[in-house]
Protein backbone atom coordinates (compact mmCIF):
# COMPACT_ATOMS: atom_id res chain seq x y z
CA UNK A 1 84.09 92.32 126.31
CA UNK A 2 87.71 92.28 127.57
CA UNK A 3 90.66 93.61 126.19
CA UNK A 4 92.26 93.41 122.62
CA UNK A 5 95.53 94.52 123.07
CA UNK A 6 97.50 94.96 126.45
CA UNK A 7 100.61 96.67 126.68
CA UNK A 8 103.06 95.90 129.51
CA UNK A 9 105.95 97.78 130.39
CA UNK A 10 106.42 98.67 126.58
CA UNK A 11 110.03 100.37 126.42
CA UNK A 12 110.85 102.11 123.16
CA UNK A 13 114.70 103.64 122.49
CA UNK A 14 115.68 105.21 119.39
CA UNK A 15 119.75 104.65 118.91
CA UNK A 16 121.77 106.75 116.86
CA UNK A 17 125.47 107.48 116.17
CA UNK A 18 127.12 110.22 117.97
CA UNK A 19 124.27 110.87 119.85
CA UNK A 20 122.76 109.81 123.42
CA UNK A 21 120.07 107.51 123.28
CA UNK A 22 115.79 108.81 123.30
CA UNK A 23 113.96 106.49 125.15
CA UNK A 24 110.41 107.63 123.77
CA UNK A 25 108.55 105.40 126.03
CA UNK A 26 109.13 105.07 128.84
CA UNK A 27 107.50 101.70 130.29
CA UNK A 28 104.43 102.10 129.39
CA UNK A 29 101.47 99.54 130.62
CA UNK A 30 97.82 100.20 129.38
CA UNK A 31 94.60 97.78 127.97
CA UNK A 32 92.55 98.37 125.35
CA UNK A 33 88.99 97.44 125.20
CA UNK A 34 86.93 95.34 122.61
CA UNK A 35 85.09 97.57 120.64
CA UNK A 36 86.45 100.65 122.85
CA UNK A 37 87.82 103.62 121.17
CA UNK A 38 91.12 104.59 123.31
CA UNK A 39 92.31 108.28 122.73
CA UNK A 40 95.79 108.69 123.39
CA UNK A 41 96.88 112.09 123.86
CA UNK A 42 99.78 114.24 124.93
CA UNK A 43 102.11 116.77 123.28
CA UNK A 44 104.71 116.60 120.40
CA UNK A 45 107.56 114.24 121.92
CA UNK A 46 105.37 112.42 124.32
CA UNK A 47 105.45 109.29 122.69
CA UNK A 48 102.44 108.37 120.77
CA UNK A 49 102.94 107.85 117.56
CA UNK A 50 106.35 105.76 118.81
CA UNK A 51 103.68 103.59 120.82
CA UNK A 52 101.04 103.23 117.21
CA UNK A 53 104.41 102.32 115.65
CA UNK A 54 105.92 99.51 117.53
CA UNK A 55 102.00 97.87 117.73
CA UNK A 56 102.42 97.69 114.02
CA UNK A 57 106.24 96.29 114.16
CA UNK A 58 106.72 99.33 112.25
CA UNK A 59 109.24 100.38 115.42
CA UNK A 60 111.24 97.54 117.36
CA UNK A 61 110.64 97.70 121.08
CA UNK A 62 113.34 97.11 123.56
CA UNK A 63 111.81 95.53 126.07
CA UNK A 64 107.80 95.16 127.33
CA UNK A 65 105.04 93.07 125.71
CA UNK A 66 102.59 94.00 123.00
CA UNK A 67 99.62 91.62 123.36
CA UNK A 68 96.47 91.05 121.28
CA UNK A 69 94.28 87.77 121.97
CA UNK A 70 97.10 86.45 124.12
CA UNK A 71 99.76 86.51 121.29
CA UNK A 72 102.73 88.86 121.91
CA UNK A 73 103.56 90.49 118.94
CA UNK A 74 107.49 91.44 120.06
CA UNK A 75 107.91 87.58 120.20
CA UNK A 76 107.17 87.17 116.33
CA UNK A 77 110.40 87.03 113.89
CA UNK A 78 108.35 89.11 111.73
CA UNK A 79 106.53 91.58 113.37
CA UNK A 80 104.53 93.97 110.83
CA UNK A 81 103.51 90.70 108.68
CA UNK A 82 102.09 89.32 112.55
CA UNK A 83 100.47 92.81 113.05
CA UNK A 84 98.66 92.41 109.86
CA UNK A 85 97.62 88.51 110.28
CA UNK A 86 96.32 89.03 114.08
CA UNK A 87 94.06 91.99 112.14
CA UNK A 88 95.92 95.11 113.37
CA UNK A 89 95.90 98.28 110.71
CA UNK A 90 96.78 101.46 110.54
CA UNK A 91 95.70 105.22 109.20
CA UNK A 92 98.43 107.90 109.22
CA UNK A 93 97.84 111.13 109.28
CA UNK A 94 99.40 112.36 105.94
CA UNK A 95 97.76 109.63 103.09
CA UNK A 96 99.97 110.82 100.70
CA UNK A 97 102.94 108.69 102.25
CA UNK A 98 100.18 105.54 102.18
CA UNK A 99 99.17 105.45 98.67
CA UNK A 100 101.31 104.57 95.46
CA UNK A 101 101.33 107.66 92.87
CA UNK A 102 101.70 105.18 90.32
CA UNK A 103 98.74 102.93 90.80
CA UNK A 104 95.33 103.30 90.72
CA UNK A 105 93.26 103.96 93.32
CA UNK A 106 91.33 100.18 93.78
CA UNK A 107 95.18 99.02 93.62
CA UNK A 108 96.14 100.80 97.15
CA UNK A 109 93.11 99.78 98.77
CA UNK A 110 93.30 95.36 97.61
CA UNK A 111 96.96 95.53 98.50
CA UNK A 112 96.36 94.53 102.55
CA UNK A 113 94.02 92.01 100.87
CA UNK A 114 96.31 89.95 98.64
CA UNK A 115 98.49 87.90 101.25
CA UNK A 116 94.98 87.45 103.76
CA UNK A 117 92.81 86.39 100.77
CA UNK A 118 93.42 84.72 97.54
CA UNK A 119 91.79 85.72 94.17
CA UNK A 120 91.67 86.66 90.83
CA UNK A 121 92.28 90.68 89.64
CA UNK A 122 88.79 91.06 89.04
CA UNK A 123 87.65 89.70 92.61
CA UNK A 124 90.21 92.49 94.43
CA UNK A 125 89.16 95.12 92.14
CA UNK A 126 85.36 94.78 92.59
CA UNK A 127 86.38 94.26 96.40
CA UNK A 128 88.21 97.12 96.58
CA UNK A 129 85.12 99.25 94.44
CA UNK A 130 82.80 98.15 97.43
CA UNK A 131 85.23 99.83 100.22
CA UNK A 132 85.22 102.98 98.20
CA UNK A 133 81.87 103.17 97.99
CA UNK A 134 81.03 102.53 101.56
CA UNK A 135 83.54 105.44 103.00
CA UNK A 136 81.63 107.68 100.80
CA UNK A 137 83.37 107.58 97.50
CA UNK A 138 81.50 106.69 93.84
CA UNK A 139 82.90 103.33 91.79
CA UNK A 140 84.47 106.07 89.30
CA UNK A 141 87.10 106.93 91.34
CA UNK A 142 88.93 103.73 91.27
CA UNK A 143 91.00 104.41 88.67
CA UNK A 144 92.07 107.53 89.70
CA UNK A 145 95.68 108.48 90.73
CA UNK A 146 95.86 109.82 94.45
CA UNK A 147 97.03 113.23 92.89
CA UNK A 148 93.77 113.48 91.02
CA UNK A 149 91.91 113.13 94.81
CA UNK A 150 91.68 115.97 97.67
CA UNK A 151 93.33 115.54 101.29
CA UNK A 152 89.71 114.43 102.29
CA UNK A 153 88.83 111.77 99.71
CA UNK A 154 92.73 110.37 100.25
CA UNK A 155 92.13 109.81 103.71
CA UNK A 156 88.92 107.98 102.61
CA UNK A 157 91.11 105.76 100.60
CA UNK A 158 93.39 105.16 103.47
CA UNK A 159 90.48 103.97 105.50
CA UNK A 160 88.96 101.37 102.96
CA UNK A 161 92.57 100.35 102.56
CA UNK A 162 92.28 100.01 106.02
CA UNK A 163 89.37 97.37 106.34
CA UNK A 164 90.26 95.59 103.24
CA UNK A 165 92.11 93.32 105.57
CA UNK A 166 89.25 92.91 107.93
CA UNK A 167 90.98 94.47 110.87
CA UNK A 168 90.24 94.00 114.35
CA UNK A 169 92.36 96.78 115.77
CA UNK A 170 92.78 100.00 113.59
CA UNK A 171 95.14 102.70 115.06
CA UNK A 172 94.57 105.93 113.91
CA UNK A 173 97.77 108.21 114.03
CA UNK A 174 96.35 111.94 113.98
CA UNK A 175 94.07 110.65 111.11
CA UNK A 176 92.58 114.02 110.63
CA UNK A 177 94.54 116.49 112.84
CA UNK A 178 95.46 117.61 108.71
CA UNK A 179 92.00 118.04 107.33
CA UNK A 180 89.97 121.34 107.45
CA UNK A 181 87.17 120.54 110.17
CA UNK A 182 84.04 119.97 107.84
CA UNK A 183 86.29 117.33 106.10
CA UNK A 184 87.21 116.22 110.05
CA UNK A 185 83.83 115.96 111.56
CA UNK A 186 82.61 114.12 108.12
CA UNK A 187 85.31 111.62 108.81
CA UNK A 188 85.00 111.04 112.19
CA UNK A 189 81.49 110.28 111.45
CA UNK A 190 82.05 107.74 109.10
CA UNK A 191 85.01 105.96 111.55
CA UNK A 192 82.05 106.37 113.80
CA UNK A 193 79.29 104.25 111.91
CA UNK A 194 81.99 101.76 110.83
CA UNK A 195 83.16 100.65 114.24
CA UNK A 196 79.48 100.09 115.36
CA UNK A 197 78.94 98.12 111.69
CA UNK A 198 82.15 96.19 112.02
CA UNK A 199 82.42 95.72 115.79
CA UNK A 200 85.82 97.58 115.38
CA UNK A 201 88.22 98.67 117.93
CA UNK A 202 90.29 102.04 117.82
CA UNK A 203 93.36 103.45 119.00
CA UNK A 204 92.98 106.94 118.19
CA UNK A 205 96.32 108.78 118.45
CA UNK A 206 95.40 113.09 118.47
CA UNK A 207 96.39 116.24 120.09
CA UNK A 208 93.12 117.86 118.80
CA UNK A 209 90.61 117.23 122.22
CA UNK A 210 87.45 118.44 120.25
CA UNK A 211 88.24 115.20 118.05
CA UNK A 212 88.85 113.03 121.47
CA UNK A 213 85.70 114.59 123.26
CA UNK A 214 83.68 113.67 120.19
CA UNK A 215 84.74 110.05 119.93
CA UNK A 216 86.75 108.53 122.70
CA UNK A 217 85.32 106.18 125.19
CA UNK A 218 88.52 105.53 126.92
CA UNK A 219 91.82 108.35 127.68
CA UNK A 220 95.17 107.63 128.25
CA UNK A 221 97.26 110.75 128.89
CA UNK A 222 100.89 110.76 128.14
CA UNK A 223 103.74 112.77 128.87
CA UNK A 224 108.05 112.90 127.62
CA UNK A 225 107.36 108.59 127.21
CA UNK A 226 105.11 107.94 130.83
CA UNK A 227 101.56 107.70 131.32
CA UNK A 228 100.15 109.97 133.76
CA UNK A 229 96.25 109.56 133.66
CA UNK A 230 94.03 106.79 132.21
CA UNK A 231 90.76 107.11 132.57
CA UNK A 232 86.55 107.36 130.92
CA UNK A 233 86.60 109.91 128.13
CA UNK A 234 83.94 111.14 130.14
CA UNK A 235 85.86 111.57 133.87
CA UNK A 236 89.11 112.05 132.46
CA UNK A 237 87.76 115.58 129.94
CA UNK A 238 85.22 116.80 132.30
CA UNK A 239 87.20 116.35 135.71
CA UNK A 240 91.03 116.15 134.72
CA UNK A 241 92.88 114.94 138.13
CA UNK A 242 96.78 115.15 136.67
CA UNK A 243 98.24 118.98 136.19
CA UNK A 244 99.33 117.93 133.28
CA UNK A 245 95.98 116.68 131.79
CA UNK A 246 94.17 119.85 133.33
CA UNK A 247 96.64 121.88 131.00
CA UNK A 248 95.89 120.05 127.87
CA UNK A 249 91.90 120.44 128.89
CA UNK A 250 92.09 124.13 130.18
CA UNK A 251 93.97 125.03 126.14
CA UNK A 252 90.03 124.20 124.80
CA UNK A 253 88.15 126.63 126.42
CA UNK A 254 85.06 125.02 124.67
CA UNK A 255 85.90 121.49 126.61
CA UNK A 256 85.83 123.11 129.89
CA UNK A 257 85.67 126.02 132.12
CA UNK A 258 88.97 124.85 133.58
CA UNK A 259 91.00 128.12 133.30
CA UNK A 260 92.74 128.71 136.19
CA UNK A 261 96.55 130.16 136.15
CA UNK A 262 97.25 126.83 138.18
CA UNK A 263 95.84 124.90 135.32
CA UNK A 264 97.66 126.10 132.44
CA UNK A 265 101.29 124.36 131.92
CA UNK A 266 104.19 126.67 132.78
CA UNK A 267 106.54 126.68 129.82
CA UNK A 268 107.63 124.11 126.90
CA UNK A 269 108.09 120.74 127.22
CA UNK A 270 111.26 119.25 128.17
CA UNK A 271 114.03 117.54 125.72
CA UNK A 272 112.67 113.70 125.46
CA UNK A 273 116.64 112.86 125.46
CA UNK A 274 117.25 114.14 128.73
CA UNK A 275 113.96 113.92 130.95
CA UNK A 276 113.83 115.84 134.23
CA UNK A 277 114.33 113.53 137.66
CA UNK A 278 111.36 112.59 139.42
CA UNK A 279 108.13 113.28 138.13
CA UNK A 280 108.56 114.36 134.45
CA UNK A 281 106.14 117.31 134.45
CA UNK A 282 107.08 118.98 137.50
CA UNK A 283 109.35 121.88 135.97
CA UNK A 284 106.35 122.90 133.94
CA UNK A 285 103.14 122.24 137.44
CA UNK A 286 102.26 124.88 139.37
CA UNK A 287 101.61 122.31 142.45
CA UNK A 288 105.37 120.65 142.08
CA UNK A 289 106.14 120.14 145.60
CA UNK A 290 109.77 118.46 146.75
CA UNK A 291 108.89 114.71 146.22
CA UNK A 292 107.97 115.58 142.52
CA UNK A 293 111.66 116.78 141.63
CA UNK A 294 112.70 114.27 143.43
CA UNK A 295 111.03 110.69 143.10
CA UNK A 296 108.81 109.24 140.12
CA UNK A 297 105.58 108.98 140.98
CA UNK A 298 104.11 105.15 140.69
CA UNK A 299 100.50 104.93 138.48
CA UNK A 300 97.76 104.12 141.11
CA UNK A 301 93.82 103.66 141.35
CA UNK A 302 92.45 107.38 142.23
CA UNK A 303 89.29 108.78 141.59
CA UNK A 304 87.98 106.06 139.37
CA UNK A 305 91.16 106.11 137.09
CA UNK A 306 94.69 105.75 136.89
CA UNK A 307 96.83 108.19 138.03
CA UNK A 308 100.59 109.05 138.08
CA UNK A 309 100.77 111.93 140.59
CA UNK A 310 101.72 112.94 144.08
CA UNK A 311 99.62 115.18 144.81
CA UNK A 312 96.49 113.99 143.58
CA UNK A 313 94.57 114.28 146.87
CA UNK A 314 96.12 117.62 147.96
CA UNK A 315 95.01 119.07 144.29
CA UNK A 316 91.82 117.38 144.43
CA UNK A 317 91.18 119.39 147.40
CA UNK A 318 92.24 122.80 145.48
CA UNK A 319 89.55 122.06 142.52
């Protein structure tokens, strides 16, 4: 299978009176596999739920391409209503802010339904009754309220709402970085068995790695708005190349026996509105050499991934 949705270039600047621009992403290329789950990870202020949001039109890009089947979404007048037709979806992490208090439950979940497939009242609701019960939840809870469900069974809502418009693509924005982790590991089971039912395809947006390790095939590692590895789930968690990703693999000790001073990031990370020169990690890497304060390093084949580092070979050598 090739890719779903490409990304070329994608540049994403938040504007704002009396204050300097935040480019959030910073030019950012990166494919995504048919019936691939890509995990794309990086710290608070690195830029991924900008990137979930301008795939959904929910964010304008400046500049770049979003692509899925060959059809650039940042070309359509109407971006979130393209999303939607070319069968892109998406799960946020807080369901609250996805589901009407006022209507019932079956009426949040046939709403992504209405404008792809015509019918009667009864044929949405008894549509909508079938999601419910396949992610787990009895026919009896369609005429509940969201208040009247836990954090759980709302994010089971937000996921039938999710396939009631027969996705292709669904992103999943820290989906369950707010549920307890029996709830978490029950959910990312079910995403699991749907995706192989469904043939779907997932962006999964998380800073929690157990989650990534346990259903990821594909890692893209971002930092302030740049990629800086891309990789197998596989390569990219057991043998992390880029400081940066080694940092974010050596914080889960269960992940890895990566522990290492040199591996651990020095520091917070740096003000998105004013990024450091040169490479954008290297106030915060142990192995920051000249050339990394200096020029920004340019993503390259290494190691059987992507990588965005200078010293890949020297640190290679120090592993």
């Amino acid at each position: 299978m090739g890719a779903l949705l490409e990304l070329r270039d994608l540049v994403v600047t938040y504007h704002s009176r009396g204050r300097a621009s935040l480019t959030a992403v910073a030019g950012v290329s990166i494919d995504l596999q048919e019936a691939h789950t890509l995990a794309l990870i990086g710290e608070s202020g690195s830029g991924k739920s900008t990137i979930a949001r301008a795939i959904c039109g929910l964010i304008r890009a400046e500049s770049g391409a979003i692509t899925i089947d060959g059809r650039d979404l940042l070309k359509e007048a109407e971006q979130p209503e393209a999303a939607g037709r070319y069968g892109i979806q998406i799960v946020f992490q807080d369901p609250v802010s996805s589901l009407d208090p006022r209507w019932p439950i079956w009426r949040s979940v046939a709403e992504p339904r209405l404008a792809r497939f015509p019918g009667s009242t009864d044929t949405h609701r008894r549509a909508a009754v079938a999601l419910l019960e396949r992610v787990g939840l009895p026919a009896s809870f369609a005429d509940r309220k969201p208040h009247q469900l836990s954090g759980g069974q709302r994010q089971r809502v937000t996921i039938a709402r999710a396939l009631a418009a027969a996705p292709r693509l669904i992103i999943l924005d820290e989906a369950v970085s707010a549920l307890d982790v029996s709830v978490r590991n029950e959910i990312l089971a079910l995403l699991d068995e749907l995706k192989r039912e469904r043939q779907l395809t997932y962006l999964f947006i998380s800073h929690d790695m157990g989650a990534v390790a346990q259903v990821a095939s594909d890692v893209a590692v971002l930092y302030l708005g740049r990629l800086v590895e891309v990789g197998s789930a596989d390569a990219v968690i057991r043998r992390p190349m880029h400081p940066y990703t080694r940092a974010l693999i050596a914080a889960v000790p269960s992940l890895t026996r990566i522990g290492t001073r040199e591996a651990r990031a020095i520091g917070e990370i740096d003000d998105p509105a004013a990024p450091p020169p040169g490479c954008r990690f290297h106030r915060r890497c142990a192995y920051a050499a000249d050339i990394c304060r200096r020029d920004v390093p340019v993503e390259r084949e290494y190691a059987g991934r992507v990588l965005a580092c200078h010293r890949a070979e020297d640190i290679a050598l120090m592993m």
